[in-house]
N, C-alpha and C. Protein backbone atom coordinates (compact mmCIF):
# COMPACT_ATOMS: atom_id res chain seq x y z
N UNK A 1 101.01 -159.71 70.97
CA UNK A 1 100.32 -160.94 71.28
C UNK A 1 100.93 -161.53 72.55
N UNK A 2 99.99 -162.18 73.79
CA UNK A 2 100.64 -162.48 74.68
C UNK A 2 100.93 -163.99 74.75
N UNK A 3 102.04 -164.47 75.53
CA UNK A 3 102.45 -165.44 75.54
C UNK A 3 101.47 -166.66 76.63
N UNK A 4 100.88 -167.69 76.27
CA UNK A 4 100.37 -168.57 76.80
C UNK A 4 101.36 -168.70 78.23
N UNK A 5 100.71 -168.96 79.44
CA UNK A 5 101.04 -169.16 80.72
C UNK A 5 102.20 -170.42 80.20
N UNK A 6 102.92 -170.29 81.36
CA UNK A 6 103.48 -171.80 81.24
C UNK A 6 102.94 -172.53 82.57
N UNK A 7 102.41 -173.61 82.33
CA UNK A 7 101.36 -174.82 83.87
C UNK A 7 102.63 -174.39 84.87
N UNK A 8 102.42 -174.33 86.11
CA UNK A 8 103.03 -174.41 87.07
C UNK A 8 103.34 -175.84 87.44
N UNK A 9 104.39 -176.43 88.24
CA UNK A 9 104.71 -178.20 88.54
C UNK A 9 103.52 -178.32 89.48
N UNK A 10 103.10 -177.65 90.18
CA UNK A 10 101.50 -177.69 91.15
C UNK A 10 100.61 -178.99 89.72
N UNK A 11 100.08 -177.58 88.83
CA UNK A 11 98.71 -178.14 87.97
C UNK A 11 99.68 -179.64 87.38
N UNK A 12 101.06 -180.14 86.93
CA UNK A 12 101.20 -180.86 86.64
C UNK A 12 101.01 -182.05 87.31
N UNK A 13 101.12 -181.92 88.84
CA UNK A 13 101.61 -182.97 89.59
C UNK A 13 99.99 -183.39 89.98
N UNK A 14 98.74 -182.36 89.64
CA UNK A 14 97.72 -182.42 89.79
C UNK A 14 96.91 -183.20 88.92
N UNK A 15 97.39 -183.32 88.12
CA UNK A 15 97.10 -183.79 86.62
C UNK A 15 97.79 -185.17 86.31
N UNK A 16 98.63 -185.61 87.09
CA UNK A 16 99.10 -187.15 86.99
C UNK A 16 98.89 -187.56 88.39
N UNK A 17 98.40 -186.98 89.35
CA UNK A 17 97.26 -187.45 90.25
C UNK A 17 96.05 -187.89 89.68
N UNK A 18 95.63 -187.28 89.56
CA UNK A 18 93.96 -187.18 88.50
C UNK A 18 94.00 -188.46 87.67
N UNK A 19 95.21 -188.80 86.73
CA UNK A 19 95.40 -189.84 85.93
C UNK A 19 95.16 -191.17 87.09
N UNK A 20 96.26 -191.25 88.15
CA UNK A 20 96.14 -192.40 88.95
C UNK A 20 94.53 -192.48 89.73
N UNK A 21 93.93 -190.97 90.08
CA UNK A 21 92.39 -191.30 90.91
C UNK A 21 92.02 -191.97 89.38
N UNK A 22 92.14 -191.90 88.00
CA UNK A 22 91.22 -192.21 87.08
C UNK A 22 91.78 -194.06 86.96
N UNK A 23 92.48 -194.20 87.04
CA UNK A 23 93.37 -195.80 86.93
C UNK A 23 92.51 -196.45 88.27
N UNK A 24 92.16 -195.86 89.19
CA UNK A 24 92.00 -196.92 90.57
C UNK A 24 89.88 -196.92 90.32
N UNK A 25 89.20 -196.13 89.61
CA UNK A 25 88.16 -195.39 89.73
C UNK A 25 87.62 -197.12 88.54
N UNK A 26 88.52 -197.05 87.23
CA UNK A 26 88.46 -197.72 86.13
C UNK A 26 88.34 -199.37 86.48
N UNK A 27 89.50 -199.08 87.47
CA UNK A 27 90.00 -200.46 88.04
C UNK A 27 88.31 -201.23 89.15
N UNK A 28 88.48 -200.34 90.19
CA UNK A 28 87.07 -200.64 90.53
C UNK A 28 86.05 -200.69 90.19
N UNK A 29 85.56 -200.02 88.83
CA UNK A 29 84.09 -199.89 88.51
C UNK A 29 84.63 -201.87 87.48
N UNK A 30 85.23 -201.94 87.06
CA UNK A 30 85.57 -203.07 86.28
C UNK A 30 85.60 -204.23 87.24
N UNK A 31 86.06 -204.30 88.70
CA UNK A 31 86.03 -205.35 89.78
C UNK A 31 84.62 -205.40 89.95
N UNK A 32 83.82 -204.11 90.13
CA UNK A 32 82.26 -204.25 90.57
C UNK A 32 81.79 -205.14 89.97
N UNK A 33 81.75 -204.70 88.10
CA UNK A 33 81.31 -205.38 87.30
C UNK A 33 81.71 -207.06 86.61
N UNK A 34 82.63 -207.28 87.60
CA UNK A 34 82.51 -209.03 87.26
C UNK A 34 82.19 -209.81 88.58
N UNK A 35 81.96 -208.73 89.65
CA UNK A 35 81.23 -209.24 91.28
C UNK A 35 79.82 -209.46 90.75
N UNK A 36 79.14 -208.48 89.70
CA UNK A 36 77.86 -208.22 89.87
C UNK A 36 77.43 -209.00 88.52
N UNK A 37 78.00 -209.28 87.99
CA UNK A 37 78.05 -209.90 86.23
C UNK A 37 77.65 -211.77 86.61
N UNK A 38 76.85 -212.08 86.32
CA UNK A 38 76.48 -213.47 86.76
C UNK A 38 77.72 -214.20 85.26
N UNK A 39 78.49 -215.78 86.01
CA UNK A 39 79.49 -215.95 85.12
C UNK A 39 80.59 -215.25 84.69
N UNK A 40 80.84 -213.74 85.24
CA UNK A 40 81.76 -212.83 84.28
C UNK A 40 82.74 -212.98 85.47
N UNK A 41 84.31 -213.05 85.61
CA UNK A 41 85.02 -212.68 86.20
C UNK A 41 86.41 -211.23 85.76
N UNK A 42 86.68 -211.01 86.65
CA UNK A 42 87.64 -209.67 86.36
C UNK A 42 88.84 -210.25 85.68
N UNK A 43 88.96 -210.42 84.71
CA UNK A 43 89.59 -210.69 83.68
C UNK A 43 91.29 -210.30 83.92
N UNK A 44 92.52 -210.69 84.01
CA UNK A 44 93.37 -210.68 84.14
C UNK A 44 93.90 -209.84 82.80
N UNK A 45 93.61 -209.98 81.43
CA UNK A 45 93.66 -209.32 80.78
C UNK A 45 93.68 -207.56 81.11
N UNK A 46 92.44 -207.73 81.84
CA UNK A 46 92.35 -206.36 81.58
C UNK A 46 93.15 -205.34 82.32
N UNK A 47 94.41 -205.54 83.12
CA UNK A 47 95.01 -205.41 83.90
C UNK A 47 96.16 -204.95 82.89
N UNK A 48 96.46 -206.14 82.08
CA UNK A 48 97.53 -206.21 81.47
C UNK A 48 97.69 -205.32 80.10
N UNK A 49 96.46 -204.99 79.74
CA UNK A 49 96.19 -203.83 78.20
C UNK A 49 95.98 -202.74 79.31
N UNK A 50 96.51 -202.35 80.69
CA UNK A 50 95.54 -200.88 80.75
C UNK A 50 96.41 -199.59 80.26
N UNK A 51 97.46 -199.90 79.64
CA UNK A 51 98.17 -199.20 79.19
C UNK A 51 97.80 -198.78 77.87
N UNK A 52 96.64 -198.99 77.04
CA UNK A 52 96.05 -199.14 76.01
C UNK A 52 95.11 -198.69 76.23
N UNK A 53 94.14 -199.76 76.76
CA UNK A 53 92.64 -199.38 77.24
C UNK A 53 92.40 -197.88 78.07
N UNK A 54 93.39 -197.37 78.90
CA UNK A 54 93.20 -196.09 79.43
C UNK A 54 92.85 -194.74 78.42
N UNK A 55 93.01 -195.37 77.42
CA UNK A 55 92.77 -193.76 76.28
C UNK A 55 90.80 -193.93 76.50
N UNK A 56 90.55 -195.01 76.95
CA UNK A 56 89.01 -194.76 76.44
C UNK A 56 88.42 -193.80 78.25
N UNK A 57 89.13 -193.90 78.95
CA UNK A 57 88.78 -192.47 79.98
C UNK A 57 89.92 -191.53 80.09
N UNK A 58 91.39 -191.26 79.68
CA UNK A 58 91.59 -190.59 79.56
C UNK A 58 91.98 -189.55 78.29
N UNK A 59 91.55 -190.24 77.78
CA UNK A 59 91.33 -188.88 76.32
C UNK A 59 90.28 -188.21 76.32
N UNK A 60 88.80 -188.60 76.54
CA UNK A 60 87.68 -187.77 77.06
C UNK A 60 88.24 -186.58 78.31
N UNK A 61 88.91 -186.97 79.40
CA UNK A 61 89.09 -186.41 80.24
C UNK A 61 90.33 -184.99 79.83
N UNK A 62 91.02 -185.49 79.25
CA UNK A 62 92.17 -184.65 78.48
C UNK A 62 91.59 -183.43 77.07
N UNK A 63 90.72 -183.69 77.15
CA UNK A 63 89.97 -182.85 75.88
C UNK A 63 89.07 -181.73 76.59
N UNK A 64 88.34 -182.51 77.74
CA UNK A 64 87.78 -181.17 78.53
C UNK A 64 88.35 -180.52 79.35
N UNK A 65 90.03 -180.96 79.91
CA UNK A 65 90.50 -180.44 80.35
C UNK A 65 91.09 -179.44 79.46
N UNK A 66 91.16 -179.87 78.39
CA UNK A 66 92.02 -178.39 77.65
C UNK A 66 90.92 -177.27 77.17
N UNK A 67 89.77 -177.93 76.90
CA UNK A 67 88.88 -176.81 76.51
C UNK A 67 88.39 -175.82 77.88
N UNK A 68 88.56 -176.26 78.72
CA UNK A 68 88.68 -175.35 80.11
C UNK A 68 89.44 -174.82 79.86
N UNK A 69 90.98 -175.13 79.26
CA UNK A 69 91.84 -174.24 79.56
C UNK A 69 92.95 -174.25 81.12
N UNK A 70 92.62 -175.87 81.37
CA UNK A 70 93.75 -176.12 82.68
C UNK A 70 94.93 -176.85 81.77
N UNK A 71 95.91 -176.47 80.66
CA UNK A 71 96.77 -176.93 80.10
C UNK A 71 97.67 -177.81 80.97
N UNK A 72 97.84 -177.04 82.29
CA UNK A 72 98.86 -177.47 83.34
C UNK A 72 98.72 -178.94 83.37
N UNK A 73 97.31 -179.09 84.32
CA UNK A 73 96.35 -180.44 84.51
C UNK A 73 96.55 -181.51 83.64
N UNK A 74 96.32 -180.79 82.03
CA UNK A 74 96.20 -181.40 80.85
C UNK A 74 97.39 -182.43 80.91
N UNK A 75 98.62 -181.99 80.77
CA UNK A 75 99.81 -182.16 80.79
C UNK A 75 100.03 -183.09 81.59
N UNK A 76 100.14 -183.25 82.65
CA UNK A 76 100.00 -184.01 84.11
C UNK A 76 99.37 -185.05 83.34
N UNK A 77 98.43 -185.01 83.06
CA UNK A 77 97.10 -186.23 82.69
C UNK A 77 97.82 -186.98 81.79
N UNK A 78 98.54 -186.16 80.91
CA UNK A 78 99.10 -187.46 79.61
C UNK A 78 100.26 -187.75 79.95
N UNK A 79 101.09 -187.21 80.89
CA UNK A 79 102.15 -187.93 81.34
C UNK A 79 102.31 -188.79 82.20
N UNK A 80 101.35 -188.63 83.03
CA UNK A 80 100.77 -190.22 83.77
C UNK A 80 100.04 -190.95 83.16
N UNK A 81 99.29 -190.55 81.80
CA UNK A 81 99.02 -192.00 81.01
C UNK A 81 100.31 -192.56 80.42
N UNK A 82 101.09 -191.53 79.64
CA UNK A 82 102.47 -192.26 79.48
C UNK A 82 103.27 -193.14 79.80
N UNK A 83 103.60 -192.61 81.49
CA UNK A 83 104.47 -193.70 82.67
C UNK A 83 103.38 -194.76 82.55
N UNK A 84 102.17 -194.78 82.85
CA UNK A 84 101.42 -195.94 82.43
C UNK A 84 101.45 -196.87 81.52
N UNK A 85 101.61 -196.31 80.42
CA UNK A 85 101.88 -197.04 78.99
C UNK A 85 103.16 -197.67 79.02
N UNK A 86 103.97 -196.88 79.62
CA UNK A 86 105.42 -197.54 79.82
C UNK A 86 105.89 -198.36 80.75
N UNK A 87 105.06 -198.19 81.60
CA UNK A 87 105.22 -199.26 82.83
C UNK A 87 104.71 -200.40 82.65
N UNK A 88 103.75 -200.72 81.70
CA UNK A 88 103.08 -201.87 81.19
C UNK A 88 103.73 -202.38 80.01
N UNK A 89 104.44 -201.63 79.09
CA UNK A 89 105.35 -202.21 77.71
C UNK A 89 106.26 -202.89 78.57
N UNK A 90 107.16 -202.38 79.94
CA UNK A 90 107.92 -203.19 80.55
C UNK A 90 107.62 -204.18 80.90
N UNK A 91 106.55 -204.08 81.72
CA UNK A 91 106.02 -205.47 82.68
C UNK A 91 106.00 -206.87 81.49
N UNK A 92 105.13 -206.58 80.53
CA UNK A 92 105.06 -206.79 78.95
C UNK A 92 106.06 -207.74 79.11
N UNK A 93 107.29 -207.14 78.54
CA UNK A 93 108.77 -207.30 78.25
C UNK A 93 108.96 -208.38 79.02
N UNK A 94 109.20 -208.22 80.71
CA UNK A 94 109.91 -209.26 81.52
C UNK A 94 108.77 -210.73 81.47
N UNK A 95 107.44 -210.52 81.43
CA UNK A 95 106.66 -211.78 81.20
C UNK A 95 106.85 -212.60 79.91
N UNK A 96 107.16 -211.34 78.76
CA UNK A 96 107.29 -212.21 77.84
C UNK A 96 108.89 -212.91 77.97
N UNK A 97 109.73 -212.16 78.30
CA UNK A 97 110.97 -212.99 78.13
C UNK A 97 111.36 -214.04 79.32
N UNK A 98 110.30 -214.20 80.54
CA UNK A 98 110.40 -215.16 81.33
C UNK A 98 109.87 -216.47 80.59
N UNK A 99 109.21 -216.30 79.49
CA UNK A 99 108.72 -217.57 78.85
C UNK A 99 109.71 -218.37 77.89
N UNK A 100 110.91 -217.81 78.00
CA UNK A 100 112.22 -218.47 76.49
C UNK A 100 112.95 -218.62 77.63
């Protein structure tokens, strides 16, 4: 039985690219939509959950990437949602403890 490839740091570094084009893509289609939204503004919130909210484009994106079979990519993709997730539990952290 042969052994699954191991991703090269290329497909990884490709794949937490991909995560950030998907963060700036999310970010803008969401600015459009409170330019174009009569009453709606771009919500400050939504800035602050995207460490959360990112599973709803990148888990779709992470599922067809593996059923292709770019594991490398794959990989990349959830580890820049990760640093994401973690970079926002921090930010999190120092806002909340600037308030005590």
């Amino acid at each position: 039985m042969a052994e699954p490839e191991r991703p090269d740091s290329m497909q990884i570094l490709l794949g937490f690219l991909l995560c950030g084009g998907l963060h700036l893509a999310a970010f803008a289609i969401a600015a459009a939509w409170g330019m174009v939204s009569p009453g709606s503004e771009l919500h400050p919130m939504l800035f602050a959950t995207v460490g959360v909210s990112q599973l709803v484009y990148v888990l779709p994106v992470w599922v067809w990437l593996r059923r292709r079979g770019k594991r490398g990519v794959a990989r990349g993709l959830v580890l820049g949602a990760v640093l994401t997730l973690l970079v926002t539990i921090g930010c999190w952290g120092l806002v909340m403890n600037s308030f005590h």
